[in-house]
Protein backbone atom coordinates (compact mmCIF):
# COMPACT_ATOMS: atom_id res chain seq x y z
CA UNK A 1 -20.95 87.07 78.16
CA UNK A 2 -17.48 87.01 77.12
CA UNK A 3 -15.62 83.55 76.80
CA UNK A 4 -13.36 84.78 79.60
CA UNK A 5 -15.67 84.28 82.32
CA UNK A 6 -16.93 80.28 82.62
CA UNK A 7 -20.28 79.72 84.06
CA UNK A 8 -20.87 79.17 87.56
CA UNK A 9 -22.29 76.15 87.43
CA UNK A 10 -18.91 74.93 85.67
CA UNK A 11 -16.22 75.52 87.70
CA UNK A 12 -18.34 75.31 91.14
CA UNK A 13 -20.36 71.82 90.19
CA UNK A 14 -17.04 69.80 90.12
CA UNK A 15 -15.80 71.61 93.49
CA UNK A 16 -19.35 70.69 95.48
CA UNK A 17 -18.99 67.17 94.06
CA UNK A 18 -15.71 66.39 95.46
CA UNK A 19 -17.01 67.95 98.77
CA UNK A 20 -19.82 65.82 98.79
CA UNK A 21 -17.42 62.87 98.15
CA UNK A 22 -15.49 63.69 101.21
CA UNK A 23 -18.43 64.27 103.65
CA UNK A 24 -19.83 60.65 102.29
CA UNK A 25 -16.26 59.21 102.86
CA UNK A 26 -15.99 60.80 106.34
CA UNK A 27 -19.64 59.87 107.70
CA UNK A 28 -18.59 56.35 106.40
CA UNK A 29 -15.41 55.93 108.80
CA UNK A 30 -17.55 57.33 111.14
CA UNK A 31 -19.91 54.47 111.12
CA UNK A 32 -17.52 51.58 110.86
CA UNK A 33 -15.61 53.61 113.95
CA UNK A 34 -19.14 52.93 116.19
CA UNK A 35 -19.84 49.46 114.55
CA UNK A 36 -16.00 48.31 115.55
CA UNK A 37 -16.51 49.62 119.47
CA UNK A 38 -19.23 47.10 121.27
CA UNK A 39 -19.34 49.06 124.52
CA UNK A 40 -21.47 51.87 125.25
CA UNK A 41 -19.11 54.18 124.00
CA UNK A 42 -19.79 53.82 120.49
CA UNK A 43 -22.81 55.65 121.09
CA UNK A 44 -20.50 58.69 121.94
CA UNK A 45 -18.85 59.14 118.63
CA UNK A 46 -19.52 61.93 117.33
CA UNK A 47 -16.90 61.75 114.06
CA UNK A 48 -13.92 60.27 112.69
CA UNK A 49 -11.03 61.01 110.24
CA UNK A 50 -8.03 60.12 109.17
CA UNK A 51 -5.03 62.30 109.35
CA UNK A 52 -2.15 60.52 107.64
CA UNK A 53 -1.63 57.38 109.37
CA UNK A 54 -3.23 58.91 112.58
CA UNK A 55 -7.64 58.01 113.37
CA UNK A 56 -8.91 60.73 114.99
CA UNK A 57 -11.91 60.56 116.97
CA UNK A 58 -14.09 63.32 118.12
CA UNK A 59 -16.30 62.13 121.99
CA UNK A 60 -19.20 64.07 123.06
CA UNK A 61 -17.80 64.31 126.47
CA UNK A 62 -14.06 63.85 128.04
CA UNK A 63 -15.46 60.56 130.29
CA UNK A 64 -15.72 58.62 127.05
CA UNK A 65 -12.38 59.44 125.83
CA UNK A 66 -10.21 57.13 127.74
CA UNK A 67 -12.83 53.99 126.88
CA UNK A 68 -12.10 54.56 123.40
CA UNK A 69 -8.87 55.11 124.18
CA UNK A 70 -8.74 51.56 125.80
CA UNK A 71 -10.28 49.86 122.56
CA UNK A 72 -7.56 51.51 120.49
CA UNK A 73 -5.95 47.74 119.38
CA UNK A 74 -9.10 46.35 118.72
CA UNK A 75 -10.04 49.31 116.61
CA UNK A 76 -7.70 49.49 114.56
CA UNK A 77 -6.93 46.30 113.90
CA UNK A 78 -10.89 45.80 112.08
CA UNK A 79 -10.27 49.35 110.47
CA UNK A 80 -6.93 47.84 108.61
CA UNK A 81 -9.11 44.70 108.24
CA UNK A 82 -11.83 45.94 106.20
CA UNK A 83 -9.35 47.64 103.65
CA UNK A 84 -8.64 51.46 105.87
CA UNK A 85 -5.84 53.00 104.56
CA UNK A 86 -3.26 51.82 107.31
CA UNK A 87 -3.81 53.31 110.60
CA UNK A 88 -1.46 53.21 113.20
CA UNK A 89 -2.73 55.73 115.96
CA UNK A 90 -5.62 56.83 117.34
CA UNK A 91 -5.96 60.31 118.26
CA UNK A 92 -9.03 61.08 121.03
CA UNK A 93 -10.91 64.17 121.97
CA UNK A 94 -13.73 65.96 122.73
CA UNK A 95 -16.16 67.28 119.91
CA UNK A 96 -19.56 68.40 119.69
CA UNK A 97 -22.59 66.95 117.99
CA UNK A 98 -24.44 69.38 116.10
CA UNK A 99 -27.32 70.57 117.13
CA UNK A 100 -30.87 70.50 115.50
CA UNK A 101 -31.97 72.79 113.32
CA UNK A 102 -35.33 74.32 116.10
CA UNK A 103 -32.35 74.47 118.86
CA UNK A 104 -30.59 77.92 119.35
């Protein structure tokens, strides 16, 4: 092998441990998103990100949007709390959870 060509391993290794940075960061939010709501709705997050100063959260159905919706101050008030980069709107809509692996 020539030295023009670097090894797989070294130039993908970095990339798929930033990406696995990211997904830990994102499952994160989306657990402090269900631990802030204390309805029933928290069950029906399915993810959450931030998008500049914008939290966007994905429902598994459109009836649950307009709960979380409701809880918006509340939620983002114990985001900014526990150290979120500052949040000042919440973005809701309807998402999917994924399904098992045996389901097709």
């Amino acid at each position: 092998m020539t030295d023009r060509f670097k090894p797989l391993s070294g130039t993908v290794g970095p990339l798929f441990a930033q990406l696995e940075q990211r997904v830990a960061a994102h499952v994160e939010l989306t657990e402090r998103v269900r631990a802030a709501l204390t309805g029933p709705e928290k069950d029906h997050v399915v993810s959450a990100s931030c998008r500049d100063d914008t939290l966007v959260v994905l429902a598994d159905s459109a009836a649950w949007c307009p709960q979380i919706r409701y809880a918006q101050t509340q939620l983002l008030e114990l985001l900014n709390g526990c150290g979120e980069s500052k949040v000042t709107k919440l973005k809701v809509r309807v998402g999917r959870k994924p399904r098992a692996p045996n389901q097709q």
